[in-house]
PDB file of N, CA and C in Angstrom:
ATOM      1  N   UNK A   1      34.781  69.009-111.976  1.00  0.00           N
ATOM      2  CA  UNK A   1      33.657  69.304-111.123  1.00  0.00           C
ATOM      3  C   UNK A   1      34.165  69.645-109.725  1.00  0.00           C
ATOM      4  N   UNK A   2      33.721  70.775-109.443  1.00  0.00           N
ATOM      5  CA  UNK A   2      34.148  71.224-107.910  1.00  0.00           C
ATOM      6  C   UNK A   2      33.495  70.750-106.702  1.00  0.00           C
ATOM      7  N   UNK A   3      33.757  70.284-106.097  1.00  0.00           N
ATOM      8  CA  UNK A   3      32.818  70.013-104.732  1.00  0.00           C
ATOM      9  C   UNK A   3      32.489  71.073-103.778  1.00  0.00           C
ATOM     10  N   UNK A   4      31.654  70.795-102.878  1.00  0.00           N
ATOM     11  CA  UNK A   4      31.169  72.097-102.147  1.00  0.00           C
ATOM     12  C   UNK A   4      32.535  72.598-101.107  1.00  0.00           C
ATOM     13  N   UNK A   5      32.864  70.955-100.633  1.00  0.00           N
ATOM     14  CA  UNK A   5      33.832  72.059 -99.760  1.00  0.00           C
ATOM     15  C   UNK A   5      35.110  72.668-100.074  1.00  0.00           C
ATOM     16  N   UNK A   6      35.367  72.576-101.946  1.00  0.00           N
ATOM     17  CA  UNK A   6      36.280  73.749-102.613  1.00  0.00           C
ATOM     18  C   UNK A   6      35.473  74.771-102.618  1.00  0.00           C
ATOM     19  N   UNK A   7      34.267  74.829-102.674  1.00  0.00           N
ATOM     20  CA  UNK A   7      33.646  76.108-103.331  1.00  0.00           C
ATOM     21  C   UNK A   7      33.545  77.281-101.973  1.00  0.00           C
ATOM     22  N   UNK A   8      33.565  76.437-100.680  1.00  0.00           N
ATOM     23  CA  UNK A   8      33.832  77.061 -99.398  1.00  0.00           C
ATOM     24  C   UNK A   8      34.973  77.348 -99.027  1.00  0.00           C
ATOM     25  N   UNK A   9      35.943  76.954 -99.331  1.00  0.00           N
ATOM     26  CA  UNK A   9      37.572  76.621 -99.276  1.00  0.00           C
ATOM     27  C   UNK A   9      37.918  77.517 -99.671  1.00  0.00           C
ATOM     28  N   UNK A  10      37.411  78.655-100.777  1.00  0.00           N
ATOM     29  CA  UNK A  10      37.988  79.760-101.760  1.00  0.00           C
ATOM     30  C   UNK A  10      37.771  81.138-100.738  1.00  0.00           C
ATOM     31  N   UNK A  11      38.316  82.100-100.707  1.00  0.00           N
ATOM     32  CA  UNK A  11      37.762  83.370 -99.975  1.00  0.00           C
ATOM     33  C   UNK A  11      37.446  84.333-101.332  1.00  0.00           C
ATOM     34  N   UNK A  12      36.981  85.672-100.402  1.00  0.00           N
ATOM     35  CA  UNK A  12      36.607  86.366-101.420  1.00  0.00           C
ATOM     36  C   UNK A  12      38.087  87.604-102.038  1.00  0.00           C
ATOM     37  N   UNK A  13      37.749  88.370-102.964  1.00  0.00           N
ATOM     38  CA  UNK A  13      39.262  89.269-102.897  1.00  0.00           C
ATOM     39  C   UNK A  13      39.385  89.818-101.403  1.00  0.00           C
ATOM     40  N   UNK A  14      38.350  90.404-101.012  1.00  0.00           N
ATOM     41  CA  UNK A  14      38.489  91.443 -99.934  1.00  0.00           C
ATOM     42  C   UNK A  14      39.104  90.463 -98.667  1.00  0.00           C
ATOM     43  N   UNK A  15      38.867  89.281 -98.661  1.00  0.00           N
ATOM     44  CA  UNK A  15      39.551  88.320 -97.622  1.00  0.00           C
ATOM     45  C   UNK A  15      40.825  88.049 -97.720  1.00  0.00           C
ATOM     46  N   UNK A  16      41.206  87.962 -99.077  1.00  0.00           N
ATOM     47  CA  UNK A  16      42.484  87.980 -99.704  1.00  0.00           C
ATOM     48  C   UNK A  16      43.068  88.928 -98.997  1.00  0.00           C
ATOM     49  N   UNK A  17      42.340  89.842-100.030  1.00  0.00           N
ATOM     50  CA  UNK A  17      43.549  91.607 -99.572  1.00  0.00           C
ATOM     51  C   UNK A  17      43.687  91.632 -97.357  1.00  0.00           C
ATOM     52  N   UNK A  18      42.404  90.895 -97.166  1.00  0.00           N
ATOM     53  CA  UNK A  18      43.102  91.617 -95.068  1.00  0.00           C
ATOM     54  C   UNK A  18      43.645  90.731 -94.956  1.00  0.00           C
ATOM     55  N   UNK A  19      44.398  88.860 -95.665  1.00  0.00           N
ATOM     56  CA  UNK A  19      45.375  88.137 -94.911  1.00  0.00           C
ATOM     57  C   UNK A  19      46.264  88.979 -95.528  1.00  0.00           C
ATOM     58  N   UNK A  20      46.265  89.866 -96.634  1.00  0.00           N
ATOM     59  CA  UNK A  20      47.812  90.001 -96.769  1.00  0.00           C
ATOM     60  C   UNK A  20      48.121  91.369 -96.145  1.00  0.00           C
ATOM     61  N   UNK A  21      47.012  91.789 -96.192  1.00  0.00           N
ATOM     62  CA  UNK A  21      47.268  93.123 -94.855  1.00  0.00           C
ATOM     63  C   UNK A  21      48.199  92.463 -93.558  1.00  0.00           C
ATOM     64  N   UNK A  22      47.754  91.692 -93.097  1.00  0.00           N
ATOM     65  CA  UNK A  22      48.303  90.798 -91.756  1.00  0.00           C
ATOM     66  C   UNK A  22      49.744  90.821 -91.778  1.00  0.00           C
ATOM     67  N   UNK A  23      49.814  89.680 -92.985  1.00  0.00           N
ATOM     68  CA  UNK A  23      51.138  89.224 -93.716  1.00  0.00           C
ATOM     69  C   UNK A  23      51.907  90.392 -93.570  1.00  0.00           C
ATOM     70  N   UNK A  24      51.654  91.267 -94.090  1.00  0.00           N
ATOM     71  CA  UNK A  24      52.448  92.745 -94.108  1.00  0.00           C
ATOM     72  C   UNK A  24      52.894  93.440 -93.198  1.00  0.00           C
ATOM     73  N   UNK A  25      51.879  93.406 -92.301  1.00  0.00           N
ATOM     74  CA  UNK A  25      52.211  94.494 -90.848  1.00  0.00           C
ATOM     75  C   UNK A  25      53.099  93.242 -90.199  1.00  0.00           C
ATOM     76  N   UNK A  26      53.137  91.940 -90.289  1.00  0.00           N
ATOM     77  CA  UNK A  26      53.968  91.268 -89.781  1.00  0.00           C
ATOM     78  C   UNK A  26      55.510  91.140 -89.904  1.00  0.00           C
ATOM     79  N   UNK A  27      55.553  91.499 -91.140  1.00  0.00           N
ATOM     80  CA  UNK A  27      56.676  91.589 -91.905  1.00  0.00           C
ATOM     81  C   UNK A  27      57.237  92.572 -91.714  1.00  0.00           C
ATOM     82  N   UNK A  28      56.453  94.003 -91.570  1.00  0.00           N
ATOM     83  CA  UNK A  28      57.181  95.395 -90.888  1.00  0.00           C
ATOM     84  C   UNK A  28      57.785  95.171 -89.613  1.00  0.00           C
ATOM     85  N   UNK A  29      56.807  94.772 -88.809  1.00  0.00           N
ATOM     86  CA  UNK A  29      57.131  94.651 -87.467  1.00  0.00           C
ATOM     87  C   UNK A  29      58.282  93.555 -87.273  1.00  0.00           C
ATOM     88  N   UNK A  30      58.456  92.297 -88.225  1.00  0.00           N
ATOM     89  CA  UNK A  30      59.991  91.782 -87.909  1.00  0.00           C
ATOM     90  C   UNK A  30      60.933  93.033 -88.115  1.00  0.00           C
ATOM     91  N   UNK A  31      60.875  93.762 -89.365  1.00  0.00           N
ATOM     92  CA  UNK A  31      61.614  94.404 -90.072  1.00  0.00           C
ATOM     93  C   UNK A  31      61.810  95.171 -88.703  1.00  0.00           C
ATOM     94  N   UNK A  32      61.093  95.726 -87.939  1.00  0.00           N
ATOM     95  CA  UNK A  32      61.237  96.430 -86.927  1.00  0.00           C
ATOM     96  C   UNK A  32      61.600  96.455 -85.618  1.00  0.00           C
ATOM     97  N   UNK A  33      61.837  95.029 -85.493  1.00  0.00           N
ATOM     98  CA  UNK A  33      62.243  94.434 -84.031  1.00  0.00           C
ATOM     99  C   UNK A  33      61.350  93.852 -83.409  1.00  0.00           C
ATOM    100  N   UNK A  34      60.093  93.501 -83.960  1.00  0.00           N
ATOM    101  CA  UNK A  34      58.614  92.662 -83.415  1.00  0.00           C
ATOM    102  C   UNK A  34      57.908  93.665 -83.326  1.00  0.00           C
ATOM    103  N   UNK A  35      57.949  95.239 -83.371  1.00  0.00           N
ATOM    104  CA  UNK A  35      56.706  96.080 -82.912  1.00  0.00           C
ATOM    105  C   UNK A  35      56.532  96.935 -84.794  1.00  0.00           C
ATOM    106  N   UNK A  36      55.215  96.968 -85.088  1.00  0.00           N
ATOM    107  CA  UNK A  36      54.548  97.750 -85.602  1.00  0.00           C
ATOM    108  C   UNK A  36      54.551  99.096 -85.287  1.00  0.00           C
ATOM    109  N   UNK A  37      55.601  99.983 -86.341  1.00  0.00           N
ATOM    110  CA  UNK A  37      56.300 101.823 -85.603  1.00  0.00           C
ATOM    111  C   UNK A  37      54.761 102.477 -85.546  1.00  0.00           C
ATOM    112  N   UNK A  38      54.375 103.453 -84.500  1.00  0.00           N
ATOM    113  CA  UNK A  38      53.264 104.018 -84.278  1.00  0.00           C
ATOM    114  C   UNK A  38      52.923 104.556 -85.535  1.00  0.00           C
ATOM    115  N   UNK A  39      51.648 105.257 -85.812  1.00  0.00           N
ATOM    116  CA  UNK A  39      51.485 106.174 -86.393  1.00  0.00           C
ATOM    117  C   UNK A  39      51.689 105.568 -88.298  1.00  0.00           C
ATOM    118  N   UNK A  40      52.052 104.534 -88.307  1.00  0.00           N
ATOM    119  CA  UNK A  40      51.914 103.810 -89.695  1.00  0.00           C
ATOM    120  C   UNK A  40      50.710 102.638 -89.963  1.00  0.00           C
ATOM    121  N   UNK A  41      50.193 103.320 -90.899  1.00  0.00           N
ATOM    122  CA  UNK A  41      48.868 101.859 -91.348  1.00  0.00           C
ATOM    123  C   UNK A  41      49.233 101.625 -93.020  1.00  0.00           C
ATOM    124  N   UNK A  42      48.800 100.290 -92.695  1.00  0.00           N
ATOM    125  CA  UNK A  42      48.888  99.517 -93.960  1.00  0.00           C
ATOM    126  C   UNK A  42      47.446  99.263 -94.704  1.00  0.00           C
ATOM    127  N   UNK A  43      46.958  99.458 -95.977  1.00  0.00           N
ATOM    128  CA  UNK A  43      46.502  98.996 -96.808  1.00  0.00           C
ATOM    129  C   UNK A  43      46.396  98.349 -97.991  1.00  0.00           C
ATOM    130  N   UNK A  44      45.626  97.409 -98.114  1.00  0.00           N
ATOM    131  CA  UNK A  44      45.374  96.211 -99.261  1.00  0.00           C
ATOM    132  C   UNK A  44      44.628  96.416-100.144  1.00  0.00           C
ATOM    133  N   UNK A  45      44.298  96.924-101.106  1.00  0.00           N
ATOM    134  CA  UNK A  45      43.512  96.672-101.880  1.00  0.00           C
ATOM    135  C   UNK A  45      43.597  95.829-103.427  1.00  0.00           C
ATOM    136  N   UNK A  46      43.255  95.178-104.091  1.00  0.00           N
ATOM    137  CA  UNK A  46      43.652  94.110-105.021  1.00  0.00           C
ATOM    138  C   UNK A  46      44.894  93.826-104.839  1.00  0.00           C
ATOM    139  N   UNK A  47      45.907  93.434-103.986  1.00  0.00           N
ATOM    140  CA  UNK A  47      46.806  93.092-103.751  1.00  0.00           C
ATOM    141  C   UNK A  47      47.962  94.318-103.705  1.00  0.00           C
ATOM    142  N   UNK A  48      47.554  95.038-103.729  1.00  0.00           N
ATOM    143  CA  UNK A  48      48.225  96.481-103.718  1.00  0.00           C
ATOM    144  C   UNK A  48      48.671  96.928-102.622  1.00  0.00           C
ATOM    145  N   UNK A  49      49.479  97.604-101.641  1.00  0.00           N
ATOM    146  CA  UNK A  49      50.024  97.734-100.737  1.00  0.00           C
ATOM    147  C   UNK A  49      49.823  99.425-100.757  1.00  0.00           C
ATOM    148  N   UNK A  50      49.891  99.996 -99.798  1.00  0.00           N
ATOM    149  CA  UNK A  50      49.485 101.428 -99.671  1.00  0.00           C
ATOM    150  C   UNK A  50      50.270 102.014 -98.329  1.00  0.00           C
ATOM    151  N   UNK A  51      51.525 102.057 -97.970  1.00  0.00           N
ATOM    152  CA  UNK A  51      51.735 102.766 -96.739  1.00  0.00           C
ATOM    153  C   UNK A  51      51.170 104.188 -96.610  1.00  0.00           C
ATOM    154  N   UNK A  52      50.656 104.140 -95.567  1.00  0.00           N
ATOM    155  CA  UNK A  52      50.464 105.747 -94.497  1.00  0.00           C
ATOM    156  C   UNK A  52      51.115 106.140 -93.594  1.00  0.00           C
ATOM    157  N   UNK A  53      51.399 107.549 -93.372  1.00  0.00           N
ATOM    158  CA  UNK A  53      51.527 107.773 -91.709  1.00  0.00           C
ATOM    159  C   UNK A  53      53.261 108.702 -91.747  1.00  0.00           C
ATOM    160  N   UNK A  54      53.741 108.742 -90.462  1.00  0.00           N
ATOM    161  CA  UNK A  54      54.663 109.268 -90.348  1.00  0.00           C
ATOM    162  C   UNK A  54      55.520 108.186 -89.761  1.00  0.00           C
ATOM    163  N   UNK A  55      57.406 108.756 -90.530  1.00  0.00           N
ATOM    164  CA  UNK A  55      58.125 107.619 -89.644  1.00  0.00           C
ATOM    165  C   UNK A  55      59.320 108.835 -89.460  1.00  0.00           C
ATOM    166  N   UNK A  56      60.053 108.544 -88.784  1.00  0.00           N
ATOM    167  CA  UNK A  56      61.214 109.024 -88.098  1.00  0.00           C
ATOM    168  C   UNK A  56      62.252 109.868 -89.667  1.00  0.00           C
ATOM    169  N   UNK A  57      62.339 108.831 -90.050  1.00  0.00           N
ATOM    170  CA  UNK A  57      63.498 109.552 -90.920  1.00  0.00           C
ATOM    171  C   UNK A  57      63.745 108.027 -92.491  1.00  0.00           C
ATOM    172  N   UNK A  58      64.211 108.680 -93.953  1.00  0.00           N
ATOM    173  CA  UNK A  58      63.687 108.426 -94.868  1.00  0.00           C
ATOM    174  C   UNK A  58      64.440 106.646 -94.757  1.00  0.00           C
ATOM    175  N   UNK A  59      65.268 106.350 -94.222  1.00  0.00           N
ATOM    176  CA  UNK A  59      65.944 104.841 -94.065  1.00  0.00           C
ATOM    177  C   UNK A  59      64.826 104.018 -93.521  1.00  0.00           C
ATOM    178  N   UNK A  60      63.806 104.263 -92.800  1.00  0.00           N
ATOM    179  CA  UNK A  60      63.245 103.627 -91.661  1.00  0.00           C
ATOM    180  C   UNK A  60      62.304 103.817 -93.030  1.00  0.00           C
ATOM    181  N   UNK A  61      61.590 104.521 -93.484  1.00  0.00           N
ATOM    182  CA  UNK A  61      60.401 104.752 -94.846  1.00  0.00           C
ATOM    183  C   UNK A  61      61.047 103.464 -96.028  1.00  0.00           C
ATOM    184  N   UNK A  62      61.978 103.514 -96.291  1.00  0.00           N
ATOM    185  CA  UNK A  62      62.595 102.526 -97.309  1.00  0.00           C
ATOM    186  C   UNK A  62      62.425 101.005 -97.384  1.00  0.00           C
ATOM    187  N   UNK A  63      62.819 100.725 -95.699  1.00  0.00           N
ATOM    188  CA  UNK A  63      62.931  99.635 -95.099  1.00  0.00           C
ATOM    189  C   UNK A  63      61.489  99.121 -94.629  1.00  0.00           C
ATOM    190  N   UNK A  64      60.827  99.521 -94.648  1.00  0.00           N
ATOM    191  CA  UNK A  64      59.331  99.109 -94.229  1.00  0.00           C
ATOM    192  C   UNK A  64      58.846  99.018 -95.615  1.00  0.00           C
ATOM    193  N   UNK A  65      59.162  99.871 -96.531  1.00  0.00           N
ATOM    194  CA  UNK A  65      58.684  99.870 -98.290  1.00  0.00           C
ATOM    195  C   UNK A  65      58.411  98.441 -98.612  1.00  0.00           C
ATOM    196  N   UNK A  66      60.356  98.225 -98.534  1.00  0.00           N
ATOM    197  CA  UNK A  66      60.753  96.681 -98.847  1.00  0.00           C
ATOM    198  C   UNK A  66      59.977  95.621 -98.345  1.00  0.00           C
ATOM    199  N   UNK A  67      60.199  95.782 -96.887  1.00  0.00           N
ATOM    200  CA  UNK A  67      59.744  94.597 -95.834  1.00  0.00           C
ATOM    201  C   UNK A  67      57.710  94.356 -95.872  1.00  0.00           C
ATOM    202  N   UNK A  68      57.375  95.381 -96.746  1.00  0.00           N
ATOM    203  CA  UNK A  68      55.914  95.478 -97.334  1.00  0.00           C
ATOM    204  C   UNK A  68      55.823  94.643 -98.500  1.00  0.00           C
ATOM    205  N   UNK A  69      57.182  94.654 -99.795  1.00  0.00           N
ATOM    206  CA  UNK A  69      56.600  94.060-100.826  1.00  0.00           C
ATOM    207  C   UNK A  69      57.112  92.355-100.594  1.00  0.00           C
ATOM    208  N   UNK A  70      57.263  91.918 -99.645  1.00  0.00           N
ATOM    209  CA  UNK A  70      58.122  90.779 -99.354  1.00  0.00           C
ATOM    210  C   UNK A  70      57.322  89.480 -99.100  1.00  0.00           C
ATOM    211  N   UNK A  71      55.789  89.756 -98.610  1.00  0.00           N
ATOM    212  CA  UNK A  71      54.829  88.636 -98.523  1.00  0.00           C
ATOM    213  C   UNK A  71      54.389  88.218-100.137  1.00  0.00           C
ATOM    214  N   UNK A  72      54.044  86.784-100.628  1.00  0.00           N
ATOM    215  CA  UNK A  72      54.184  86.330-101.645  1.00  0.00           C
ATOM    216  C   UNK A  72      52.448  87.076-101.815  1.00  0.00           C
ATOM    217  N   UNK A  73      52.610  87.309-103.306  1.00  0.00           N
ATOM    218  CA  UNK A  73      50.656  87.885-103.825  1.00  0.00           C
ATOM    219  C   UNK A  73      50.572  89.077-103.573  1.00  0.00           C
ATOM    220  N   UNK A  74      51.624  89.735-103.154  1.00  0.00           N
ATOM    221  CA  UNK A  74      51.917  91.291-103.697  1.00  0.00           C
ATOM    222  C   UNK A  74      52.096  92.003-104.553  1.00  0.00           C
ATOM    223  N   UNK A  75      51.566  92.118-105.409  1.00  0.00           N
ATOM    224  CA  UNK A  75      51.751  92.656-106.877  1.00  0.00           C
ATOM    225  C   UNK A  75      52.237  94.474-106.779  1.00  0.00           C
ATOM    226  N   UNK A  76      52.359  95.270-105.628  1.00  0.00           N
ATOM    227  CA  UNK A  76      53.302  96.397-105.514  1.00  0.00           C
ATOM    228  C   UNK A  76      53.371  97.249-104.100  1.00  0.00           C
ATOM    229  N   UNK A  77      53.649  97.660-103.829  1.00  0.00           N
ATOM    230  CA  UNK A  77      53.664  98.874-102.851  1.00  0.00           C
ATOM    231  C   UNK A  77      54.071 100.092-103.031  1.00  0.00           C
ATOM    232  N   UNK A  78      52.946 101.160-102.415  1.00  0.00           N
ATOM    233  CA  UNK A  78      52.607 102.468-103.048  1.00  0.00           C
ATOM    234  C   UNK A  78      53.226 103.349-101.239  1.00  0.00           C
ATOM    235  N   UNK A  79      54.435 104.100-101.292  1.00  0.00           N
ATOM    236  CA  UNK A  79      55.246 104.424-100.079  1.00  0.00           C
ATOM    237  C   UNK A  79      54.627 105.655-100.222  1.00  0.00           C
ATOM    238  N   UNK A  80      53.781 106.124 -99.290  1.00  0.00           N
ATOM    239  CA  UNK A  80      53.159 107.688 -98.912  1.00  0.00           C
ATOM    240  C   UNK A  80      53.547 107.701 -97.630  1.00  0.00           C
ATOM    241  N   UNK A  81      54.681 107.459 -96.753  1.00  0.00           N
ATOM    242  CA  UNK A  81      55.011 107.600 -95.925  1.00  0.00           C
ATOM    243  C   UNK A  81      55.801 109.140 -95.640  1.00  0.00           C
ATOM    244  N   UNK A  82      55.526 109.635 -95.124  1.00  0.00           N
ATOM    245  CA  UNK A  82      56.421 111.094 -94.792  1.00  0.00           C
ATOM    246  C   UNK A  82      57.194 110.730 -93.642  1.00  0.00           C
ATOM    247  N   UNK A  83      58.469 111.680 -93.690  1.00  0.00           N
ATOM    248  CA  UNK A  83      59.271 111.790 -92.620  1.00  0.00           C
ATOM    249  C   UNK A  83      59.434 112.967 -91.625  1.00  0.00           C
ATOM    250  N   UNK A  84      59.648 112.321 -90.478  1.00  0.00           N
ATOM    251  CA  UNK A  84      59.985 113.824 -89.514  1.00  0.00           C
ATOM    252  C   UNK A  84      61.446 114.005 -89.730  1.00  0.00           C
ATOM    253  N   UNK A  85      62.366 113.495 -90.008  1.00  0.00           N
ATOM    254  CA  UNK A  85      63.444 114.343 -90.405  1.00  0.00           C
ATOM    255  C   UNK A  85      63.566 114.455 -91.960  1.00  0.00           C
ATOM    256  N   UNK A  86      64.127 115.754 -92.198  1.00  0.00           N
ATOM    257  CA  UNK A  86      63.893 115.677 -93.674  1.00  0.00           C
ATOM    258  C   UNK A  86      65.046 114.459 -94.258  1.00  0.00           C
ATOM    259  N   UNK A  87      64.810 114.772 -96.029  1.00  0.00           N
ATOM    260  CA  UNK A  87      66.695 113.966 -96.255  1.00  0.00           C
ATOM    261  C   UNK A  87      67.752 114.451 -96.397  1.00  0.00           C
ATOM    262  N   UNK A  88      68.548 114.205 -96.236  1.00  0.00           N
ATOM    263  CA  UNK A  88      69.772 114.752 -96.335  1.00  0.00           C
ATOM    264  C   UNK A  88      70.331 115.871 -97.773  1.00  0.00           C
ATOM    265  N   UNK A  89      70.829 116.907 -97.549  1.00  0.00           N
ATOM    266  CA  UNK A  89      70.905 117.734 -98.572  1.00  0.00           C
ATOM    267  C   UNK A  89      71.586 117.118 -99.714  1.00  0.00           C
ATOM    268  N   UNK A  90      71.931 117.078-101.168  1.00  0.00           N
ATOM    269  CA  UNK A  90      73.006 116.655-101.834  1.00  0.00           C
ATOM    270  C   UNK A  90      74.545 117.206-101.390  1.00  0.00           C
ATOM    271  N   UNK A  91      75.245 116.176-101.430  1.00  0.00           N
ATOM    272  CA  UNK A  91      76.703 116.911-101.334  1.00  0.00           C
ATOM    273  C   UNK A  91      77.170 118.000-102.030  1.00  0.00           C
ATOM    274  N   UNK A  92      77.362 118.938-102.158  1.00  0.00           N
ATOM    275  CA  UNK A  92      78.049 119.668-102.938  1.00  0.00           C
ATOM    276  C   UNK A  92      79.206 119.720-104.129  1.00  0.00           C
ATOM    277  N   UNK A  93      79.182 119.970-105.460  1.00  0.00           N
ATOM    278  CA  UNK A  93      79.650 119.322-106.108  1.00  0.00           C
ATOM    279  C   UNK A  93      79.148 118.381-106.750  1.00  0.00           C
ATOM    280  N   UNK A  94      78.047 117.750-106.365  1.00  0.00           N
ATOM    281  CA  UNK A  94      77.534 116.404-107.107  1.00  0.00           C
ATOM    282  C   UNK A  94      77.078 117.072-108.067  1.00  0.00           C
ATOM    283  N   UNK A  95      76.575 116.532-109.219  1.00  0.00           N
ATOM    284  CA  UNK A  95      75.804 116.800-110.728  1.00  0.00           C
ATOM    285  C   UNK A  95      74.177 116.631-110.043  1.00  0.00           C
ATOM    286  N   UNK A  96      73.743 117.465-110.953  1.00  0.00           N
ATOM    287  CA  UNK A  96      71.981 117.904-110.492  1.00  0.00           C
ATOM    288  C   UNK A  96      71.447 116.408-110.720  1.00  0.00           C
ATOM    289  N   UNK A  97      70.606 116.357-110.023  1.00  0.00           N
ATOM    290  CA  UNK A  97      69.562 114.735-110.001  1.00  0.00           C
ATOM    291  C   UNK A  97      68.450 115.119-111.839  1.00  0.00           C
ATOM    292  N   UNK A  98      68.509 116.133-112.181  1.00  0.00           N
ATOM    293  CA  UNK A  98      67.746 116.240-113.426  1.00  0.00           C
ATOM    294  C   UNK A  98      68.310 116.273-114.639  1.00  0.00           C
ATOM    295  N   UNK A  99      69.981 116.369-114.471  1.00  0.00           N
ATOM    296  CA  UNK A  99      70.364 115.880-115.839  1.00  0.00           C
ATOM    297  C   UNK A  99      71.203 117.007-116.597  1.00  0.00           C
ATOM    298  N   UNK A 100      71.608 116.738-117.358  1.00  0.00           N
ATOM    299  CA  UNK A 100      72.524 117.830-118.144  1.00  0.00           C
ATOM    300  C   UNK A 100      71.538 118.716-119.057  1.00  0.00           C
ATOM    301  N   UNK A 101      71.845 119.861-119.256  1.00  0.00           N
ATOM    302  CA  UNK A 101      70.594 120.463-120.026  1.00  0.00           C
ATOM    303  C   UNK A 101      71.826 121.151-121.347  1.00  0.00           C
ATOM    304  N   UNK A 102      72.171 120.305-122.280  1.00  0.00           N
ATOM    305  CA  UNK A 102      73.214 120.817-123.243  1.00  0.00           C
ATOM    306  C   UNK A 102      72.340 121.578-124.325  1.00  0.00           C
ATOM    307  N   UNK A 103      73.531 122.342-124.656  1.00  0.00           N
ATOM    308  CA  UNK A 103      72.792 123.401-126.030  1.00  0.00           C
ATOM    309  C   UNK A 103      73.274 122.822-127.412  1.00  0.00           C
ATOM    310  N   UNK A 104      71.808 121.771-127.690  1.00  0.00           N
ATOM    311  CA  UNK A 104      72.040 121.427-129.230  1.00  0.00           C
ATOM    312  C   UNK A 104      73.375 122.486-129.968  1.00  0.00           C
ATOM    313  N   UNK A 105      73.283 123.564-129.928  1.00  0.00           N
ATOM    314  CA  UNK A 105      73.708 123.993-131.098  1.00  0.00           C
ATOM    315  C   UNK A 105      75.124 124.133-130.936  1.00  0.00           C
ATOM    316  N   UNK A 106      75.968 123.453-129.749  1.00  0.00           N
ATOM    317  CA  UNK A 106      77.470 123.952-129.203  1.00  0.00           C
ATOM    318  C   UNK A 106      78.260 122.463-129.425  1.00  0.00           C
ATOM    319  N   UNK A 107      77.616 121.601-130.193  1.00  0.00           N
ATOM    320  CA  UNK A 107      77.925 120.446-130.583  1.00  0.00           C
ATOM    321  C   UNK A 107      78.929 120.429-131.647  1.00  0.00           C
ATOM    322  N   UNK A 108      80.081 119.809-131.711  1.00  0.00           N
ATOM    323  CA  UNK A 108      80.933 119.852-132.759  1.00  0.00           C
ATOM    324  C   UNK A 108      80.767 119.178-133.873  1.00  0.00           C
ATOM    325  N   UNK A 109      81.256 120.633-134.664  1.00  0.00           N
ATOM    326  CA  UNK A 109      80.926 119.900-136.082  1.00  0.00           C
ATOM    327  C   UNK A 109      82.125 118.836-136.840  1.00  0.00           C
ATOM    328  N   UNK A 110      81.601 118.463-138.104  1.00  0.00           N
ATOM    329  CA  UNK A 110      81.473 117.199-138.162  1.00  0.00           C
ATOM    330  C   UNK A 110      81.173 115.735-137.613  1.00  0.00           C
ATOM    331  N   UNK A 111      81.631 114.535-138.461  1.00  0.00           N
ATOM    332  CA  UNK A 111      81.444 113.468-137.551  1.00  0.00           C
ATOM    333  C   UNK A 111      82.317 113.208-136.240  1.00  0.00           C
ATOM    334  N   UNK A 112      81.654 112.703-135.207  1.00  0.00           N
ATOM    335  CA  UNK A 112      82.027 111.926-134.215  1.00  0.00           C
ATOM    336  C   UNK A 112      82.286 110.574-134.073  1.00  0.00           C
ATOM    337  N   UNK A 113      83.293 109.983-133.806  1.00  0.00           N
ATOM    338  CA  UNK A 113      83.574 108.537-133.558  1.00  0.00           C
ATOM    339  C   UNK A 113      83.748 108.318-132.160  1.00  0.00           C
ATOM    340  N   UNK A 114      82.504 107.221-131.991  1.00  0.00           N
ATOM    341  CA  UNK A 114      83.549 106.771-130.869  1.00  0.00           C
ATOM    342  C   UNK A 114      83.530 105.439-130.615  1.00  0.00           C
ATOM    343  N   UNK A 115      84.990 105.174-130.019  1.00  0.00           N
ATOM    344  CA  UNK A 115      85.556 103.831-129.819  1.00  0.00           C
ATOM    345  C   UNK A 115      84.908 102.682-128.864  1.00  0.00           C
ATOM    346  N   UNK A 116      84.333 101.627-129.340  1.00  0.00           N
ATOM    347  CA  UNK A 116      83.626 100.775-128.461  1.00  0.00           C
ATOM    348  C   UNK A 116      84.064  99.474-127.984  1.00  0.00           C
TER     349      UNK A 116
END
């Protein structure tokens, strides 16, 4: 049996979701040196995390990502943050970020072994 002043004691989700809004922008702003970076807002919804806005460059977007999913009753964070500098090009030489695109049919025949 609950008593009244549990039944007052409880908040609602939407009270939920703005302490952890709080929680969050607090947590950026350590992440940040005590200030909240301009031009970024945070949203809560069912425990969901939502960055907005613009930040400097994609390290500073990463690091606020993190320092977002870090208050406890966070179940994710969704990074729509854009950057004013772009990212950095791939090095040259590196292998494509999408993968090898091999031609089934240049596969050698017979069996293959390999040693494990």
């Amino acid at each position: 049996m609950q008593t009244e002043t549990q039944d007052t004691a409880r908040t609602s989700p939407d009270e939920d979701d703005e302490l952890l809004r709080e929680r969050v922008g607090t947590c950026i702003a350590e992440a940040c040196g005590g200030d909240m970076p301009d031009g970024v807002a945070v949203h809560v919804v069912d425990r969901r995390v939502t960055l907005t806005g613009r930040v400097e460059d994609i390290d500073l977007s990463q690091r606020l990502e993190k320092a977002a999913a870090t208050p406890p009753g966070i179940l994710g964070v969704s990074n729509q943050l854009t950057t004013r500098v772009p990212p950095p090009p791939e090095p040259a030489g590196q292998p494509q970020a999408s993968g090898m695109r091999a031609d089934p049919s240049s596969k050698p025949s017979g069996q293959v072994n390999h040693k494990v």
